[in-house]
N, C-alpha and C. Protein backbone atom coordinates (compact mmCIF):
# COMPACT_ATOMS: atom_id res chain seq x y z
N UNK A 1 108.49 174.33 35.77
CA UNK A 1 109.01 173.24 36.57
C UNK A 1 110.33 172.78 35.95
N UNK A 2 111.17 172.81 36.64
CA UNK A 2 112.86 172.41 36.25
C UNK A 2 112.90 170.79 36.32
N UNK A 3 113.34 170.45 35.77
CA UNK A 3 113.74 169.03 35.48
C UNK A 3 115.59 168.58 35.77
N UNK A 4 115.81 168.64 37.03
CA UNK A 4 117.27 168.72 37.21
C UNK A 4 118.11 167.57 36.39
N UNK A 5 117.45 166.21 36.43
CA UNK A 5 118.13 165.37 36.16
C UNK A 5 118.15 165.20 34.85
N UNK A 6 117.64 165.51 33.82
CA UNK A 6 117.92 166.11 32.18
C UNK A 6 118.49 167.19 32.23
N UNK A 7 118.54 168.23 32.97
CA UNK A 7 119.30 169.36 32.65
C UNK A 7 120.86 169.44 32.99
N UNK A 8 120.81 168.64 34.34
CA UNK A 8 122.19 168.23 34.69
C UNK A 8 123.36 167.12 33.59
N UNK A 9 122.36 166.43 33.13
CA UNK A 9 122.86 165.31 32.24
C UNK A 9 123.05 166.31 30.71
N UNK A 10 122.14 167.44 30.98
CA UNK A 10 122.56 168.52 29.46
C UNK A 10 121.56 167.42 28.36
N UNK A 11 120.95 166.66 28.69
CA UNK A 11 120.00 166.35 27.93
C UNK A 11 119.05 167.27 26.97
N UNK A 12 118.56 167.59 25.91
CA UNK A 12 117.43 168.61 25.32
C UNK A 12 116.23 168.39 25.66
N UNK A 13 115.61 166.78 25.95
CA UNK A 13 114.40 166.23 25.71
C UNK A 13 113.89 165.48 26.79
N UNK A 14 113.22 165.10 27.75
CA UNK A 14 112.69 164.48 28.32
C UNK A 14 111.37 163.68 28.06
N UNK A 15 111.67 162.14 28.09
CA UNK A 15 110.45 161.38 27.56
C UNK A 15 109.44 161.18 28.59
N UNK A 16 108.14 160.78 28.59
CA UNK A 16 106.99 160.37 29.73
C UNK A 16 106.33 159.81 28.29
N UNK A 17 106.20 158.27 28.94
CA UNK A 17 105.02 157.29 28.01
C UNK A 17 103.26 157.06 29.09
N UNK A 18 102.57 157.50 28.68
CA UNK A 18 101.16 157.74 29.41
C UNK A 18 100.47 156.88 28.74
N UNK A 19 99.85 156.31 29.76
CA UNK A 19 98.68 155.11 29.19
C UNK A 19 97.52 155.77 28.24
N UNK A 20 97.17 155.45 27.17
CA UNK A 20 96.17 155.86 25.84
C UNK A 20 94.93 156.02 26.46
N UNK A 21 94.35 155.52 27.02
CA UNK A 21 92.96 156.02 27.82
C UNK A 21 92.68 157.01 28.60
N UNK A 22 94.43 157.15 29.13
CA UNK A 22 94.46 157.73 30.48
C UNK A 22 94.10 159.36 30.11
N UNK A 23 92.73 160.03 29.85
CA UNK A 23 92.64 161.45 29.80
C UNK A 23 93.26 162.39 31.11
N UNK A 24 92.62 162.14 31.95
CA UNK A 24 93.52 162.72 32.90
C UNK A 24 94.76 163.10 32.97
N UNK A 25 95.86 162.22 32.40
CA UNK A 25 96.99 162.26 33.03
C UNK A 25 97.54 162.71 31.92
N UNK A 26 97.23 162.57 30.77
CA UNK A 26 97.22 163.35 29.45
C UNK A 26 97.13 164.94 29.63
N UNK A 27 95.86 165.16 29.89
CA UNK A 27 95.78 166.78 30.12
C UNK A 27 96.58 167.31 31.43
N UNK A 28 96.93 166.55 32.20
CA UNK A 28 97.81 167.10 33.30
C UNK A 28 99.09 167.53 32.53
N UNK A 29 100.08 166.52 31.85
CA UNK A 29 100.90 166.54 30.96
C UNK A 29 100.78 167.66 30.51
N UNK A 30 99.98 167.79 29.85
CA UNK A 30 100.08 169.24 28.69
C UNK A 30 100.12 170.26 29.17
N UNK A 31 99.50 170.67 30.74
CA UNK A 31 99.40 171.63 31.37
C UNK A 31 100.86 172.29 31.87
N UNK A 32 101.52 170.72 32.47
CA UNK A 32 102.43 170.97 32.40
C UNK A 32 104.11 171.15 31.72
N UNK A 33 103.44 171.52 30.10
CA UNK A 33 104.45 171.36 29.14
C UNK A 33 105.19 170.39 28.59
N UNK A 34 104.14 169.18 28.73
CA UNK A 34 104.71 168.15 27.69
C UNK A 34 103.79 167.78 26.32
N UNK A 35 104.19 167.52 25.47
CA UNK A 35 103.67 167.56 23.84
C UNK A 35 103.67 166.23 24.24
N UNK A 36 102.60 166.05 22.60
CA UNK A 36 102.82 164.31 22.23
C UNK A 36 103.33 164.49 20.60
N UNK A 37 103.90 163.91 20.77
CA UNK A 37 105.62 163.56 19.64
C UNK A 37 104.52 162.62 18.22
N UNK A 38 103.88 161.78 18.94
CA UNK A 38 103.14 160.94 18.15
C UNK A 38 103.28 159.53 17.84
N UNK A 39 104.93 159.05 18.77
CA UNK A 39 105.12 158.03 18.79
C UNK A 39 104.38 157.21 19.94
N UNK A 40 104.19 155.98 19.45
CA UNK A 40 103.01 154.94 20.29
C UNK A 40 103.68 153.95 20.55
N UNK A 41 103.17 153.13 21.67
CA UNK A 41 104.07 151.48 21.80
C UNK A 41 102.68 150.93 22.52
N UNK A 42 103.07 149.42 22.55
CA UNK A 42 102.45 148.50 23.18
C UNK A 42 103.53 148.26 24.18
N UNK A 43 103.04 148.37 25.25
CA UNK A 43 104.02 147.44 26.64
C UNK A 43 103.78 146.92 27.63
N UNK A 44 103.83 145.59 27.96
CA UNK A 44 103.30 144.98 28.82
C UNK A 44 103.37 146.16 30.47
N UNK A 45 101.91 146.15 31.26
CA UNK A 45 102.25 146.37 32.35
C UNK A 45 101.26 145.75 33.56
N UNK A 46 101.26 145.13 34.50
CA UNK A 46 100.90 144.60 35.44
C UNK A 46 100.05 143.01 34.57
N UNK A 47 101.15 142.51 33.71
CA UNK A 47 100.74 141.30 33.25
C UNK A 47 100.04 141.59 31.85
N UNK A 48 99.63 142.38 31.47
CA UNK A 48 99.04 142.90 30.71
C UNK A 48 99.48 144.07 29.52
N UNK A 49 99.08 144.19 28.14
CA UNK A 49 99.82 144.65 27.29
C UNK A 49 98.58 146.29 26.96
N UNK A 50 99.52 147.23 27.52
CA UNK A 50 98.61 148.60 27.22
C UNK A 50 99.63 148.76 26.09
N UNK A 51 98.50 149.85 25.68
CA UNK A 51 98.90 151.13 24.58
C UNK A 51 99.23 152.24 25.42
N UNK A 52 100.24 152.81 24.85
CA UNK A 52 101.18 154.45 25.66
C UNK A 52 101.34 155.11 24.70
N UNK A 53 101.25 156.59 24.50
CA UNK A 53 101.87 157.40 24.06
C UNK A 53 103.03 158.04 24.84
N UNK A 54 103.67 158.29 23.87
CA UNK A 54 105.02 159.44 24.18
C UNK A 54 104.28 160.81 24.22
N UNK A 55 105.01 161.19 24.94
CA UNK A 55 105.25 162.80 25.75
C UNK A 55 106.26 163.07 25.56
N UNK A 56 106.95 164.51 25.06
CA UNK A 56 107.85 165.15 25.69
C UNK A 56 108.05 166.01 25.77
N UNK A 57 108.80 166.62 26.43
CA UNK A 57 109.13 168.18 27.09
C UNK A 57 110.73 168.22 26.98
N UNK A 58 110.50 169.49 26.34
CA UNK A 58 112.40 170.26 26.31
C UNK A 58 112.89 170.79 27.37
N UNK A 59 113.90 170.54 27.93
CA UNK A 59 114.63 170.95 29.07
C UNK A 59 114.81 172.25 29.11
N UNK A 60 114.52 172.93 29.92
CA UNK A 60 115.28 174.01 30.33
C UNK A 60 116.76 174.96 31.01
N UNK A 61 117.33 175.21 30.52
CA UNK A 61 118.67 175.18 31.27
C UNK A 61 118.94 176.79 31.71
């Protein structure tokens, strides 16, 4: 899967932060060639403060 708008920008890396529970969307990720880096955050979302991991995937050009 091409990623135009990092590859166009000549970017190397593309980030995706996935909610910490979220298994699903985790193993989708990986399937589709994104790693976890190992960096973590707290960030508020819908009023509320989740845990995310980083994802990322190297561009292809």
């Amino acid at each position: 899967m091409e990623i135009p708008l990092f590859t166009d920008r000549r970017w190397s890396t593309c980030p995706l932060w996935v909610l910490e529970g979220n298994e699903r969307a985790r193993r989708f990720c990986e399937k589709a060639g994104w790693s976890a880096d190992g960096v973590t955050r707290v960030a508020p979302m819908g009023g509320e403060l989740t845990h995310q991991l980083l994802r990322v995937r190297t561009a292809t050009r």
